[in-house]
Structures are given as C-alpha cells and as structure tokens.
Protein backbone atom coordinates (compact mmCIF):
# COMPACT_ATOMS: atom_id res chain seq x y z
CA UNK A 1 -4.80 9.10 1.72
CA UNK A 2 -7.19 8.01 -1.09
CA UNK A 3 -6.93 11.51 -2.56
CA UNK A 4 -3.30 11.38 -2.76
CA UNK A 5 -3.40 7.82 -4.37
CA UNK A 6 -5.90 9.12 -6.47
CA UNK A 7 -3.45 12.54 -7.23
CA UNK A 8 -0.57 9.93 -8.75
CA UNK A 9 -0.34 9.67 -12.82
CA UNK A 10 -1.26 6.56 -13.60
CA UNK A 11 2.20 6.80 -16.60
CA UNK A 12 4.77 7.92 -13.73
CA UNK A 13 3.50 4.66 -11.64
CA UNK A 14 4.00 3.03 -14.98
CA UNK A 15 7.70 3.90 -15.24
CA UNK A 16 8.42 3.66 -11.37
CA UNK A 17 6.98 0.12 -12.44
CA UNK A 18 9.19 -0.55 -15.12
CA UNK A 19 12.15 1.32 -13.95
CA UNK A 20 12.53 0.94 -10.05
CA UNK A 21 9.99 -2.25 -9.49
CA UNK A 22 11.84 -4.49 -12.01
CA UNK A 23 15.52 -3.46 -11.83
CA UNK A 24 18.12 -5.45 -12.04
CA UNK A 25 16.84 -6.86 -15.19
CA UNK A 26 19.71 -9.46 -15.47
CA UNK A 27 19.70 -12.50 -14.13
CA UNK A 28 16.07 -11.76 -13.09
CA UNK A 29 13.83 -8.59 -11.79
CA UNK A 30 14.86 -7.87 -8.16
CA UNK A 31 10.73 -7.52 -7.05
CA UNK A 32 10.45 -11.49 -8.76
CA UNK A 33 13.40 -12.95 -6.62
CA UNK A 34 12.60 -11.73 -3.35
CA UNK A 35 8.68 -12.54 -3.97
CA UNK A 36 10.28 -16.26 -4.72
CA UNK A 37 11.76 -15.72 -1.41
CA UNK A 38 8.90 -15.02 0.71
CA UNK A 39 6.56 -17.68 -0.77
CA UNK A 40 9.85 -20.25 0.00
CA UNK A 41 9.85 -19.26 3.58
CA UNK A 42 13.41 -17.35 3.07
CA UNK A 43 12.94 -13.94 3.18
CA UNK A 44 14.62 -13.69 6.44
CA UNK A 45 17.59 -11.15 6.48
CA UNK A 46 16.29 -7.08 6.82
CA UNK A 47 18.28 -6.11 3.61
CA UNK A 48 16.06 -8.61 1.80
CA UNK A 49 12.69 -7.16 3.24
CA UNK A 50 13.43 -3.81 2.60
CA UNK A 51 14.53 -4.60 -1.06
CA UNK A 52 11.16 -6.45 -1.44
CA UNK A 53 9.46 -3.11 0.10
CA UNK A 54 11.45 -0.87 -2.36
CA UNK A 55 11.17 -3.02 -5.52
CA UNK A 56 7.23 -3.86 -4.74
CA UNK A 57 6.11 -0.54 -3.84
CA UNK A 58 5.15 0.85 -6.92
CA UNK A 59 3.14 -2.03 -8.40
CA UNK A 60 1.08 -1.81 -4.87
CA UNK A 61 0.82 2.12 -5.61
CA UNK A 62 -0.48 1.17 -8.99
CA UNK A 63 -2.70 -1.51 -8.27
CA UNK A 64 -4.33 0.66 -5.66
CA UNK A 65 -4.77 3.37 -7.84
CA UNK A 66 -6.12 1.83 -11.06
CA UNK A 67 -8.67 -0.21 -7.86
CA UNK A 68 -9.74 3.60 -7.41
CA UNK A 69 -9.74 5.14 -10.61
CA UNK A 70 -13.57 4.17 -10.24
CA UNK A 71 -13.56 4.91 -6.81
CA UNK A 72 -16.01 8.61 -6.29
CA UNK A 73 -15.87 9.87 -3.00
C-alpha cells in the first residue's frame, strides 16, 4: 500500500486537489461545507458522507504521500 501511495505524482494529486476536492467552487468548495458539517455534529444523511469521502479523498492521498516522500523502505 505504501508503494502505491508512493507510485502517485505528486501534480495529478495536485489537480485531483484542485479539480475534484474543491468543486463546486460557488457558493463554497463542496470538501469545506461538509467538513463544517461534521465538526457541527450534522453530517448525518449517507449522501452527505459519501460526498465528504469523494471531495476529501484526494487531499488525504496527498497528505499521505508528501508524509512519505521521505519515507525509505
């Protein structure tokens, strides 16, 4: 699993970042609303966790993989 982390460009997790993670841009990125969500104790209905899966998933694949661009197995 670390190998394949390790495997991902570091510029596609960039776009998937910018693309995917932050879209709808307007009123406000999808990822930021449904983190607002969870930390208020409303992230209750399946669509909304899902969305907050799909929307957050590439910044976790990116923080994981800049945590092991040092990482030497």
């Amino acid at each position: 699993m670390i190998a394949w982390i390790q495997s991902l460009p570091i510029s596609i997790l960039v776009i998937l970042c910018l693309t995917l993670g932050l879209a709808p841009f307007v009123p406000e990125p999808h990822v930021w609303e449904k983190l607002k969500m969870l930390f208020s104790g409303t992230l209750k209905k399946p669509i909304d966790i899902f969305d907050l899966a799909m929307h957050g998933l590439p910044f976790l694949l990116l923080i994981l993989r800049l945590a092991l661009s040092g990482y030497q197995k």
